[in-house]
PDB file of N, CA and C in Angstrom:
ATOM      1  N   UNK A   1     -11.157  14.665 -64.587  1.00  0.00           N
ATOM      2  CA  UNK A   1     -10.735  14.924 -65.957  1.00  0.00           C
ATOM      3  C   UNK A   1     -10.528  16.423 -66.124  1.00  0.00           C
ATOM      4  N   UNK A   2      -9.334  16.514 -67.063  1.00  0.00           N
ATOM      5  CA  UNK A   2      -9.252  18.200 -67.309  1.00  0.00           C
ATOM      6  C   UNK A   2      -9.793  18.996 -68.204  1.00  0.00           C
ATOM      7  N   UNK A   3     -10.196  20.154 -68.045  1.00  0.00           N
ATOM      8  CA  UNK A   3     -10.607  20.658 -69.137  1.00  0.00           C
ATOM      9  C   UNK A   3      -9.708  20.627 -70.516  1.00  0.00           C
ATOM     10  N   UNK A   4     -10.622  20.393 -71.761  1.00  0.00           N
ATOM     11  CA  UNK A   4     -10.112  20.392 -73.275  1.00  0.00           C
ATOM     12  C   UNK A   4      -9.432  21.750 -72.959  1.00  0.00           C
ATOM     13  N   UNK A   5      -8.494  21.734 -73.912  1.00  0.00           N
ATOM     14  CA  UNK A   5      -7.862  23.270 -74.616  1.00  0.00           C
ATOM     15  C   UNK A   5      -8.187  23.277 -75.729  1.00  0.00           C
ATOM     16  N   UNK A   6      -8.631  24.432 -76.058  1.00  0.00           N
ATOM     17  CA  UNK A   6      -9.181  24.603 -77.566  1.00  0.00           C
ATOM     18  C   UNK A   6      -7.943  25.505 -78.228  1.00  0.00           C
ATOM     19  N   UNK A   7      -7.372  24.771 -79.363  1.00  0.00           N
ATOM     20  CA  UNK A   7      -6.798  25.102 -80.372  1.00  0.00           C
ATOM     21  C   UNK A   7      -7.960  25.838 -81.941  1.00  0.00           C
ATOM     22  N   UNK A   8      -6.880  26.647 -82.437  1.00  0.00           N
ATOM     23  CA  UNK A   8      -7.927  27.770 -83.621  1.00  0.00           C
ATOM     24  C   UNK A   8      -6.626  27.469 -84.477  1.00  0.00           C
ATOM     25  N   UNK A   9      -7.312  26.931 -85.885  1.00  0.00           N
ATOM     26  CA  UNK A   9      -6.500  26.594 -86.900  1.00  0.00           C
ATOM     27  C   UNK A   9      -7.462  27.338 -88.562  1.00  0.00           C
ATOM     28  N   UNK A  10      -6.690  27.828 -89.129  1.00  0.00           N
ATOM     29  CA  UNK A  10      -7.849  28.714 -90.784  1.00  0.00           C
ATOM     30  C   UNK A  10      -7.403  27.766 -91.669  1.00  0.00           C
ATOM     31  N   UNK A  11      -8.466  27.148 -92.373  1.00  0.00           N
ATOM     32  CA  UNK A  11      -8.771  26.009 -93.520  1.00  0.00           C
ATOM     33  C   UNK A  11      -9.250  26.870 -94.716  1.00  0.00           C
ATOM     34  N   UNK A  12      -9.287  26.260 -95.913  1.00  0.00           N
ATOM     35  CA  UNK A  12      -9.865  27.061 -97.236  1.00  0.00           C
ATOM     36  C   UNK A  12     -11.105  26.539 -96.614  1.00  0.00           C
ATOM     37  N   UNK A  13     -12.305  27.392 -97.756  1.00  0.00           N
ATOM     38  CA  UNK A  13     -13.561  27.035 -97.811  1.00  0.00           C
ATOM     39  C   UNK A  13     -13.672  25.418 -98.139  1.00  0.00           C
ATOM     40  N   UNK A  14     -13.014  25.305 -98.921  1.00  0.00           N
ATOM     41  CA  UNK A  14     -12.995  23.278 -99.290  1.00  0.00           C
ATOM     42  C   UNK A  14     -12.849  22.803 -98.337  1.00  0.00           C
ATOM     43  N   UNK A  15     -11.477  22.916 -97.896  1.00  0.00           N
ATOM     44  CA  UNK A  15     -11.036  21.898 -96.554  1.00  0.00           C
ATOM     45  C   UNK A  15     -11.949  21.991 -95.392  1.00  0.00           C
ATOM     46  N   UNK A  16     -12.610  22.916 -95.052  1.00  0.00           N
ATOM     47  CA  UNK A  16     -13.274  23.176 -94.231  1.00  0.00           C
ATOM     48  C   UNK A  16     -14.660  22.268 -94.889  1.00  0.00           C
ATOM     49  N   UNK A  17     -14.948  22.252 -95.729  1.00  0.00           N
ATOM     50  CA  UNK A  17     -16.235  21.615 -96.441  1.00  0.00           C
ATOM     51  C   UNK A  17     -15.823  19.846 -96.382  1.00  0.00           C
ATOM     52  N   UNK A  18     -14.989  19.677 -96.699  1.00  0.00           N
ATOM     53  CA  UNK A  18     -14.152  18.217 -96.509  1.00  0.00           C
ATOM     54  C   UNK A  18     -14.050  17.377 -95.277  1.00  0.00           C
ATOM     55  N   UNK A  19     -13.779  18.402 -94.687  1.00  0.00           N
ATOM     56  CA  UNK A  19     -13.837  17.786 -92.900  1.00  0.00           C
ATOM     57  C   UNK A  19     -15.085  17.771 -92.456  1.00  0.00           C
ATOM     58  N   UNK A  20     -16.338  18.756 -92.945  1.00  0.00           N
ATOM     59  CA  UNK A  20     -17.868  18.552 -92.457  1.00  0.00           C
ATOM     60  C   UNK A  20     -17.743  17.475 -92.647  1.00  0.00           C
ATOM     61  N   UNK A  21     -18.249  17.275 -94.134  1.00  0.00           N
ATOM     62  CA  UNK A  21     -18.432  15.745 -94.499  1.00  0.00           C
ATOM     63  C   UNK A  21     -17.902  14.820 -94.113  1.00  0.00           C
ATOM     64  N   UNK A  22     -16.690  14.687 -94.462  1.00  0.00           N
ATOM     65  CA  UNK A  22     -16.094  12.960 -93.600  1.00  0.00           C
ATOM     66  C   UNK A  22     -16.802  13.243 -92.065  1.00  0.00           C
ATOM     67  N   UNK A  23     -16.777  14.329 -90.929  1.00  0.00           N
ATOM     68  CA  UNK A  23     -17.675  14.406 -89.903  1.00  0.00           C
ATOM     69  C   UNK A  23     -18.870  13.411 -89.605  1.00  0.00           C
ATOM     70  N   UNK A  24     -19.659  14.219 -90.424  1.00  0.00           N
ATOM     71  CA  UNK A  24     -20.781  13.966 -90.928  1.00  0.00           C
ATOM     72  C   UNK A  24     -21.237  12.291 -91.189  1.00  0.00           C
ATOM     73  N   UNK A  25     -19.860  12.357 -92.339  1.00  0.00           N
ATOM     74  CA  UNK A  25     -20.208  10.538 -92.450  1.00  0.00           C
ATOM     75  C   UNK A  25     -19.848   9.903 -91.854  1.00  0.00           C
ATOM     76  N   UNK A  26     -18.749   9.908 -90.696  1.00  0.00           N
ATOM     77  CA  UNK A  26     -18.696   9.370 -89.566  1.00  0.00           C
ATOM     78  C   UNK A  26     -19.209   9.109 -88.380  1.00  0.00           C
ATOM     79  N   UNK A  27     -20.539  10.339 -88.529  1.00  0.00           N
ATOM     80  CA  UNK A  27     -21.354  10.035 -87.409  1.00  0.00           C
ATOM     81  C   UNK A  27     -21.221  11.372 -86.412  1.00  0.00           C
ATOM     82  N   UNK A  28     -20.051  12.234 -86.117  1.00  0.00           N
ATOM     83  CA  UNK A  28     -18.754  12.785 -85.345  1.00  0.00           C
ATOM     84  C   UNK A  28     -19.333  14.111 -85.427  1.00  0.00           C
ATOM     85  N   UNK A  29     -18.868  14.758 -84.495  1.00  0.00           N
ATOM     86  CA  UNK A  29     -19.191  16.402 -84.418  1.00  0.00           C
ATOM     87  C   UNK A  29     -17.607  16.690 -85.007  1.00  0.00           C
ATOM     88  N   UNK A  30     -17.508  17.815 -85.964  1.00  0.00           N
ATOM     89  CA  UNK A  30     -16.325  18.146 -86.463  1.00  0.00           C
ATOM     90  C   UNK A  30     -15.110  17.975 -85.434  1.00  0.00           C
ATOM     91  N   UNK A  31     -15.173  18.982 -84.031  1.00  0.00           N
ATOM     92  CA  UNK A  31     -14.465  18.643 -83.191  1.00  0.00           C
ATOM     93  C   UNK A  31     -13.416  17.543 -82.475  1.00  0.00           C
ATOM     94  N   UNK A  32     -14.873  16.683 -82.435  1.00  0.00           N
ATOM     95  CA  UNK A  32     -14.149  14.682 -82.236  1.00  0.00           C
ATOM     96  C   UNK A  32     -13.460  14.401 -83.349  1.00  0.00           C
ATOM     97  N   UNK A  33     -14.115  14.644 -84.857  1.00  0.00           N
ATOM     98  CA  UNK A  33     -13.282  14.060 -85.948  1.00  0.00           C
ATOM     99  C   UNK A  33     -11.937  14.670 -85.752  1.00  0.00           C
ATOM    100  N   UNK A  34     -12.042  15.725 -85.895  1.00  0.00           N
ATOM    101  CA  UNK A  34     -10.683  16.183 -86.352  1.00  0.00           C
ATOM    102  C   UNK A  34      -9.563  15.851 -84.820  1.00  0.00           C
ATOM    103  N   UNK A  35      -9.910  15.815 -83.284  1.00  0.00           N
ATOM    104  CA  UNK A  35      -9.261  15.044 -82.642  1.00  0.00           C
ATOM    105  C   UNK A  35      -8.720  13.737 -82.941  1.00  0.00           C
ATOM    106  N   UNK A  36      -9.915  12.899 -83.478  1.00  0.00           N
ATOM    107  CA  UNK A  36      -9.433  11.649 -83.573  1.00  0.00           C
ATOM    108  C   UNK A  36      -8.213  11.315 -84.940  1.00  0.00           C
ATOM    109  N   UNK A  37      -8.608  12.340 -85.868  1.00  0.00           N
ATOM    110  CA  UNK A  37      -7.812  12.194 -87.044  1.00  0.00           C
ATOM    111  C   UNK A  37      -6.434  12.885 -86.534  1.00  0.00           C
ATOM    112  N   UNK A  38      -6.147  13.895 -85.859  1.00  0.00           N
ATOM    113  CA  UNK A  38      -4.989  14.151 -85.178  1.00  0.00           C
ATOM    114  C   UNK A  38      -4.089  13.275 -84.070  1.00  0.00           C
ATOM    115  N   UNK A  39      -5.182  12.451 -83.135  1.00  0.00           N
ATOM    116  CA  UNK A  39      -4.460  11.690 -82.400  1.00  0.00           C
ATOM    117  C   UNK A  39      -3.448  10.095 -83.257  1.00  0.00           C
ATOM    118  N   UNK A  40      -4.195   9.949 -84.464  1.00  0.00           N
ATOM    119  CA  UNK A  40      -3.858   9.240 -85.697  1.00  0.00           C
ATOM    120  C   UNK A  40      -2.649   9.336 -86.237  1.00  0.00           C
ATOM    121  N   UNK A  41      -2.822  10.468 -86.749  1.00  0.00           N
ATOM    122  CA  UNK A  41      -1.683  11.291 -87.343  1.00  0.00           C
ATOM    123  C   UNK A  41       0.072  11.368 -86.138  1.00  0.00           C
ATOM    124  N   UNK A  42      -0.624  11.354 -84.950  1.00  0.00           N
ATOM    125  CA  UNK A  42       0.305  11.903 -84.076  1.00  0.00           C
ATOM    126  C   UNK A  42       0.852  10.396 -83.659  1.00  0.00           C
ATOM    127  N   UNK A  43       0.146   9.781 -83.645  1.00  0.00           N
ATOM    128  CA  UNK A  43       0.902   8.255 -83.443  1.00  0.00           C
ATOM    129  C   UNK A  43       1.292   7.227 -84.331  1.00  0.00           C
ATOM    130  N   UNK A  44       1.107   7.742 -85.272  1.00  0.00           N
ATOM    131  CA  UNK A  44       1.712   7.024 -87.124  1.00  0.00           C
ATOM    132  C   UNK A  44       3.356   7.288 -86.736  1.00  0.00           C
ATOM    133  N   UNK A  45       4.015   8.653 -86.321  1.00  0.00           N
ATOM    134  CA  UNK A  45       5.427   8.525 -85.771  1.00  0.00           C
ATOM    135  C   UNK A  45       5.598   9.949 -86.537  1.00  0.00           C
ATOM    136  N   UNK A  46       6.879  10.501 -86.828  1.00  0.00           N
ATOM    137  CA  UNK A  46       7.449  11.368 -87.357  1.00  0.00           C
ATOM    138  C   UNK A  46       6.253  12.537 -88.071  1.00  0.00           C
ATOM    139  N   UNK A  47       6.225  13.648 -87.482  1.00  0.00           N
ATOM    140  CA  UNK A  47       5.694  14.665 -88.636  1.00  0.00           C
ATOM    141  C   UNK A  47       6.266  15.739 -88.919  1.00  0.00           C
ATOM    142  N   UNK A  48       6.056  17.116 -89.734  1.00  0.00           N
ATOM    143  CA  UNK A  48       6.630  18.161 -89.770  1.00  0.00           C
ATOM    144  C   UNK A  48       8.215  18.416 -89.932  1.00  0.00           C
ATOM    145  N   UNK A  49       8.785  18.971 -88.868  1.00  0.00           N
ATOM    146  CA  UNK A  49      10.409  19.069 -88.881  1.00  0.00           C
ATOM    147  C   UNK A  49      10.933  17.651 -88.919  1.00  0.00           C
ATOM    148  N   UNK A  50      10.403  16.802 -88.243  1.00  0.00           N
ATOM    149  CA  UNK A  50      11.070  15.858 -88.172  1.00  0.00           C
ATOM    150  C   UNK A  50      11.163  14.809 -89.234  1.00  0.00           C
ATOM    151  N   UNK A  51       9.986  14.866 -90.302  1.00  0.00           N
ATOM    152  CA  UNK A  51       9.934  14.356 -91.501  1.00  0.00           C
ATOM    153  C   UNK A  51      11.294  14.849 -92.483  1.00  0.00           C
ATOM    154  N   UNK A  52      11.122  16.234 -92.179  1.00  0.00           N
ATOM    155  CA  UNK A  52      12.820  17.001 -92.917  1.00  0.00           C
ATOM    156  C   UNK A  52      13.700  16.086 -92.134  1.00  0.00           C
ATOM    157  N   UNK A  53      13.781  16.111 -91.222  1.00  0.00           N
ATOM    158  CA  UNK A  53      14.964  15.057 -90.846  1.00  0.00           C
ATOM    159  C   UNK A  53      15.359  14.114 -91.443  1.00  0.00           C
ATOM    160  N   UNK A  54      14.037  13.325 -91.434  1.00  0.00           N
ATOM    161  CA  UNK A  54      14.528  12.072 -91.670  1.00  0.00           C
ATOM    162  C   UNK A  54      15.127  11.784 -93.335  1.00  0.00           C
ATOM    163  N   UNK A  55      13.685  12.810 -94.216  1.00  0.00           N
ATOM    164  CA  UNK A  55      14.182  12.843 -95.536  1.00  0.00           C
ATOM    165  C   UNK A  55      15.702  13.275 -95.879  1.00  0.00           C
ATOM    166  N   UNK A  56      16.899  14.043 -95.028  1.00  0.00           N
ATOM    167  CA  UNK A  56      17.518  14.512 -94.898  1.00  0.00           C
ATOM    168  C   UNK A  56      18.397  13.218 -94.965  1.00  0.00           C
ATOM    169  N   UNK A  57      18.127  12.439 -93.578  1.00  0.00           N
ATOM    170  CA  UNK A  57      19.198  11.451 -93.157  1.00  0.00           C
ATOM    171  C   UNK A  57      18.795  10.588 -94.278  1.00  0.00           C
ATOM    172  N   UNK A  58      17.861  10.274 -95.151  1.00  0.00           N
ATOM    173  CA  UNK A  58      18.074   9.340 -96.194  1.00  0.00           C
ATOM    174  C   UNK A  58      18.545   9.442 -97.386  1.00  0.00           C
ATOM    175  N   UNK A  59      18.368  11.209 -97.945  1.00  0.00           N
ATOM    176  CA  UNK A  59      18.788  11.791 -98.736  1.00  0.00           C
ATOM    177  C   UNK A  59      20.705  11.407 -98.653  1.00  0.00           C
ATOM    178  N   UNK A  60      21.186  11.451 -97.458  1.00  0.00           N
ATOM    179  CA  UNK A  60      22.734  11.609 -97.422  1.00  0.00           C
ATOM    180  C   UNK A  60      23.226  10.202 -97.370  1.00  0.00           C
ATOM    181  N   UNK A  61      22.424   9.311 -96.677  1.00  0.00           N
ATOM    182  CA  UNK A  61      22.617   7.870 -97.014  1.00  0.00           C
ATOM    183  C   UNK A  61      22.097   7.055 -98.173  1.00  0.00           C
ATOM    184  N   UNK A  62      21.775   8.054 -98.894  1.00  0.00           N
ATOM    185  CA  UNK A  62      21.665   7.308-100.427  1.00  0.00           C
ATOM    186  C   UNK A  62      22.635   7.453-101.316  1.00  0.00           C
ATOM    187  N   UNK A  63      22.906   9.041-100.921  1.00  0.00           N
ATOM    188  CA  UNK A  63      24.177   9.808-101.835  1.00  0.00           C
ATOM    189  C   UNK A  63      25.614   8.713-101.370  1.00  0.00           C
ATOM    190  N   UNK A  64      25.830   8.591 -99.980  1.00  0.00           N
ATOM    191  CA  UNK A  64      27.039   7.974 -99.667  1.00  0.00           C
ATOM    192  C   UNK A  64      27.197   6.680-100.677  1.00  0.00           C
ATOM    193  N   UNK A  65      25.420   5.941-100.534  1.00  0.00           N
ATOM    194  CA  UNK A  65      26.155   4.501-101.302  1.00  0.00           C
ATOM    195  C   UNK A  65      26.315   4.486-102.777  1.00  0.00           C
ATOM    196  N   UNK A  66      25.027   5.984-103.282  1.00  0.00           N
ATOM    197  CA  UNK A  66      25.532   6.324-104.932  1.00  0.00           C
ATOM    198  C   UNK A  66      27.004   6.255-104.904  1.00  0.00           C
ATOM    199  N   UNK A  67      27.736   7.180-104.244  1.00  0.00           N
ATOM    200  CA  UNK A  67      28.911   7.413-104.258  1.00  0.00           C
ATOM    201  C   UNK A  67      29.994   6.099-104.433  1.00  0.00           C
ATOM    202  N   UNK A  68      29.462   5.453-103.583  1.00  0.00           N
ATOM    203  CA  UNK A  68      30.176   4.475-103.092  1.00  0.00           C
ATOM    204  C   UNK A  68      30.595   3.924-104.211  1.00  0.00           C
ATOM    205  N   UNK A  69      28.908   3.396-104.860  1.00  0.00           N
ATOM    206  CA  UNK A  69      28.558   2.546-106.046  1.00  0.00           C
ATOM    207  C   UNK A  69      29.571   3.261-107.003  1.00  0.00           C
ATOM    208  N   UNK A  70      29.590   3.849-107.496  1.00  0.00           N
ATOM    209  CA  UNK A  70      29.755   4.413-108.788  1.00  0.00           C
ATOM    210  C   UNK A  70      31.662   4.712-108.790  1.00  0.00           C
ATOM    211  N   UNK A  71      31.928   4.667-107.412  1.00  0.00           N
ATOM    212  CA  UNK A  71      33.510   4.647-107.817  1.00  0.00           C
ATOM    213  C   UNK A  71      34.046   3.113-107.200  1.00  0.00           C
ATOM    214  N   UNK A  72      32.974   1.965-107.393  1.00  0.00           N
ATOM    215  CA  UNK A  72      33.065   0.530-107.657  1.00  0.00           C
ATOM    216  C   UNK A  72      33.247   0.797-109.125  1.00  0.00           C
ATOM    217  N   UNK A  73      32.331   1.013-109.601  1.00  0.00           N
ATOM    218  CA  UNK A  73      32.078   0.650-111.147  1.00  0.00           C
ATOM    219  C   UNK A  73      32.986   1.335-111.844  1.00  0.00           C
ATOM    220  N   UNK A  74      33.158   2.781-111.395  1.00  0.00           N
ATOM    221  CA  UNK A  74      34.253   3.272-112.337  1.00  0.00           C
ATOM    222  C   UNK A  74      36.106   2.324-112.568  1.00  0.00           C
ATOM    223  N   UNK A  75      36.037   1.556-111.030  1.00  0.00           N
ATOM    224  CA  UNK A  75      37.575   1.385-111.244  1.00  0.00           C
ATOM    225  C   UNK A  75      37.290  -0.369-111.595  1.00  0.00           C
ATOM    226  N   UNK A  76      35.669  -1.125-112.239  1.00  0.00           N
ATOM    227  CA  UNK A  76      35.657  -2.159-112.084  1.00  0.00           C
ATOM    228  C   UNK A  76      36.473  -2.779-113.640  1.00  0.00           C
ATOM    229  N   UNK A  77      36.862  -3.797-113.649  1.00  0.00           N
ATOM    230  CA  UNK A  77      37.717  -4.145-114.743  1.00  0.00           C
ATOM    231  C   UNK A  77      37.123  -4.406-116.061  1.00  0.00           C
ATOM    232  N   UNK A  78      35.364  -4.612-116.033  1.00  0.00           N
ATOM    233  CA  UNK A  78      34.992  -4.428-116.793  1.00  0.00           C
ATOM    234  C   UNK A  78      34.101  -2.947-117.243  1.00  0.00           C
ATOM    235  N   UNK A  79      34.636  -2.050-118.391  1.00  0.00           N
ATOM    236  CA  UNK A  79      34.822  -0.967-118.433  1.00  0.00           C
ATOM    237  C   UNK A  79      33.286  -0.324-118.665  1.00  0.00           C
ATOM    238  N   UNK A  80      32.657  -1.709-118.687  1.00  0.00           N
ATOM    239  CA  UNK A  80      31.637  -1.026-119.582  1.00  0.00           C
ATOM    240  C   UNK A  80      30.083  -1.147-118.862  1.00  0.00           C
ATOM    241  N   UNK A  81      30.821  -2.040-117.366  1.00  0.00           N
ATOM    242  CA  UNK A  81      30.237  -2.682-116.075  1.00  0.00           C
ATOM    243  C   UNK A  81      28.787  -0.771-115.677  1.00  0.00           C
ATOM    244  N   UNK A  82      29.760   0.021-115.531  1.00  0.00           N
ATOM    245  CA  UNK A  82      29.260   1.381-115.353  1.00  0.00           C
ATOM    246  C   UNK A  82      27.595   1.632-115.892  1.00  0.00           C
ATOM    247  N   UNK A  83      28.284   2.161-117.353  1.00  0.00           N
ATOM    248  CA  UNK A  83      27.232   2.106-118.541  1.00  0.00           C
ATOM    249  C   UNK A  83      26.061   1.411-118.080  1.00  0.00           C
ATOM    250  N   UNK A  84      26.177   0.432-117.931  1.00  0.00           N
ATOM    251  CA  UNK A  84      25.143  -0.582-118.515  1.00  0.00           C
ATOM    252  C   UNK A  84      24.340  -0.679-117.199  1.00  0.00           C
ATOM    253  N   UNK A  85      25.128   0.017-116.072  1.00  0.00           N
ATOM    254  CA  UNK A  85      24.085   0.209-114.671  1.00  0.00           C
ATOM    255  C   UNK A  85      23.291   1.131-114.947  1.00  0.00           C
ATOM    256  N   UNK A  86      23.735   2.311-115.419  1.00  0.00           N
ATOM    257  CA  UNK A  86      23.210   3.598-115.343  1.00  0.00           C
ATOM    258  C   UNK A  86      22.236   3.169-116.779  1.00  0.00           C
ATOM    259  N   UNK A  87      22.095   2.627-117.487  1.00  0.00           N
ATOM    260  CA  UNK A  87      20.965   1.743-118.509  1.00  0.00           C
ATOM    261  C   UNK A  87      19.725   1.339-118.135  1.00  0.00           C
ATOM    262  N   UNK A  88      20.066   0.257-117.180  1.00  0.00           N
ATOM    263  CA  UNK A  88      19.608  -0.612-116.584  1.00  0.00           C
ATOM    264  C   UNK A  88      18.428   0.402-115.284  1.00  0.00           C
ATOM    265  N   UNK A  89      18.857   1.732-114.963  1.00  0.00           N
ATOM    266  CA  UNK A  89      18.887   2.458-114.011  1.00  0.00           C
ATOM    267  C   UNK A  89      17.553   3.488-114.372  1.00  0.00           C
ATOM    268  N   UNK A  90      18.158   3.458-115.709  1.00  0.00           N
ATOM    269  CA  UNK A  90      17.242   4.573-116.790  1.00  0.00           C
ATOM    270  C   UNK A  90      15.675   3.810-116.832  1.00  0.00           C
ATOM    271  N   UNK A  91      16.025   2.325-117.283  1.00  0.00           N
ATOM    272  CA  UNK A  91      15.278   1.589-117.861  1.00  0.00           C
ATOM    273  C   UNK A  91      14.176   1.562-116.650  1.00  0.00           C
ATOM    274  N   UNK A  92      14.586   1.415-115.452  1.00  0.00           N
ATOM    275  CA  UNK A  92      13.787   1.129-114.603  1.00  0.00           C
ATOM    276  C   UNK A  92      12.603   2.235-113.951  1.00  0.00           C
ATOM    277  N   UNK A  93      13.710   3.350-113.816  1.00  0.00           N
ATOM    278  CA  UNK A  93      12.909   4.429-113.695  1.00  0.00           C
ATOM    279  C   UNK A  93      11.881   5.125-114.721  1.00  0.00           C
ATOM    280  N   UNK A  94      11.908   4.691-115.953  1.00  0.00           N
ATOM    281  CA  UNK A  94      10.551   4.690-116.804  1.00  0.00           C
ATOM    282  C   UNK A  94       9.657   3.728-116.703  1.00  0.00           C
ATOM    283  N   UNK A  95       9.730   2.684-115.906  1.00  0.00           N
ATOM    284  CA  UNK A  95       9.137   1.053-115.969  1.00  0.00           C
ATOM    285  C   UNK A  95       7.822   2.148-114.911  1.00  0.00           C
ATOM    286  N   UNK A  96       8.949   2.563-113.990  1.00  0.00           N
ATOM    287  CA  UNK A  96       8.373   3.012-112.545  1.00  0.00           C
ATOM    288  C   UNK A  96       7.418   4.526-112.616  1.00  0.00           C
ATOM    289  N   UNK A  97       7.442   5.008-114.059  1.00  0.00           N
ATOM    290  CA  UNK A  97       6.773   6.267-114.552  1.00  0.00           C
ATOM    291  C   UNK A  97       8.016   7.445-113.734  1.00  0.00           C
ATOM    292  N   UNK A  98       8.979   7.168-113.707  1.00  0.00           N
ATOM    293  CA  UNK A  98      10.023   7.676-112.892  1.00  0.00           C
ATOM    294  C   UNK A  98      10.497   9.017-113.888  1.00  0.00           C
ATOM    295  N   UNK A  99      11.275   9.971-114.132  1.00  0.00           N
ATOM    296  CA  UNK A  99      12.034  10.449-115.040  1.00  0.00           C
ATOM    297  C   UNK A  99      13.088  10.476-114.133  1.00  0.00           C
ATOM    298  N   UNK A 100      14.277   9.519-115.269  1.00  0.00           N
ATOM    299  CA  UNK A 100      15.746   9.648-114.848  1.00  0.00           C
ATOM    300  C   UNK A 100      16.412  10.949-114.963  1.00  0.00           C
ATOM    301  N   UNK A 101      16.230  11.904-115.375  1.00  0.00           N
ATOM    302  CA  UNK A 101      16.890  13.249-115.286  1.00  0.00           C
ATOM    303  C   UNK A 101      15.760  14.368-114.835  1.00  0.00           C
ATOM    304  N   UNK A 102      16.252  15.114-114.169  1.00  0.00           N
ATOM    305  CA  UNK A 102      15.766  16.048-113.387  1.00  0.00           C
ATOM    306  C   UNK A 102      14.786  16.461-114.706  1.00  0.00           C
ATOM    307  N   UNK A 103      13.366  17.299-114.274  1.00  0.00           N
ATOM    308  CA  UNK A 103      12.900  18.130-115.164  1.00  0.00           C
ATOM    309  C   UNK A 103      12.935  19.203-115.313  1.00  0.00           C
ATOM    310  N   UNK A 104      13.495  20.054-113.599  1.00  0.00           N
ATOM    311  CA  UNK A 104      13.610  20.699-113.635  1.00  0.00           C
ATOM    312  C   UNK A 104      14.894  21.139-112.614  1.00  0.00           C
ATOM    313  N   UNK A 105      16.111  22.297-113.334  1.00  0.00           N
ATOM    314  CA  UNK A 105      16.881  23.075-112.136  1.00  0.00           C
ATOM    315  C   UNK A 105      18.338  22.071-112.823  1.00  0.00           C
ATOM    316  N   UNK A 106      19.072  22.108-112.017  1.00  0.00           N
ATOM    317  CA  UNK A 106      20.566  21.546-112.663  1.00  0.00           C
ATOM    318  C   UNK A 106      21.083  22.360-113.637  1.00  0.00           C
ATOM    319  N   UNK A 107      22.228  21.677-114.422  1.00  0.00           N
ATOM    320  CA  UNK A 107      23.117  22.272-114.856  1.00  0.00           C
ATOM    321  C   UNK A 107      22.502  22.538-116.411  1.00  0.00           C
ATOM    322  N   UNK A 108      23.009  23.217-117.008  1.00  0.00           N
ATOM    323  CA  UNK A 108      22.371  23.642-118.535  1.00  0.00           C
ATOM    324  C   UNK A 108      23.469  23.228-119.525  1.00  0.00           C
TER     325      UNK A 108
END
């Protein structure tokens, strides 16, 4: 077996107090915990840059089918087909504690 490499990472006073404990209540010398909670983390799939990625690639494949959607509805024969999405749209995203318009940044 090879020797560990020791990695040096700076936590606040909390986080550092946070990780004793769960330690602690796990039984675990800080060390093991925080291995095991990293090897976790590292095999759940995607982290860091690659999370930007992905939020990226979903961000542009949402916009395409907004897009899509909305110049359905604009040329659909019923005129009013639109409206009553973007209603329906509103409605939901308050159901969902959502806010349908930005709160912050955009146009004035």
């Amino acid at each position: 077996m090879s020797r560990p490499i020791s990695l040096q990472v700076y936590v606040s006073p909390e986080l550092a107090e946070q990780v004793r404990s769960a330690a602690e209540a796990d039984g675990l010398a800080v060390s093991e915990w925080l291995r095991s909670q990293l090897k976790k983390v590292l095999a759940s799939g995607p982290i860091g840059a690659s999370d930007q990625a992905l939020l990226g690639k979903l961000y542009r494949q949402s916009l395409f089918a907004f897009v899509g959607l909305d110049a359905l509805l604009s040329g659909h024969p019923d005129h009013t087909l639109r409206e009553r999405a973007h209603s329906a749209w509103k409605a939901r995203c308050k159901e969902a504690g959502m806010a349908a318009t930005p709160t912050k940044g955009g146009a004035k």
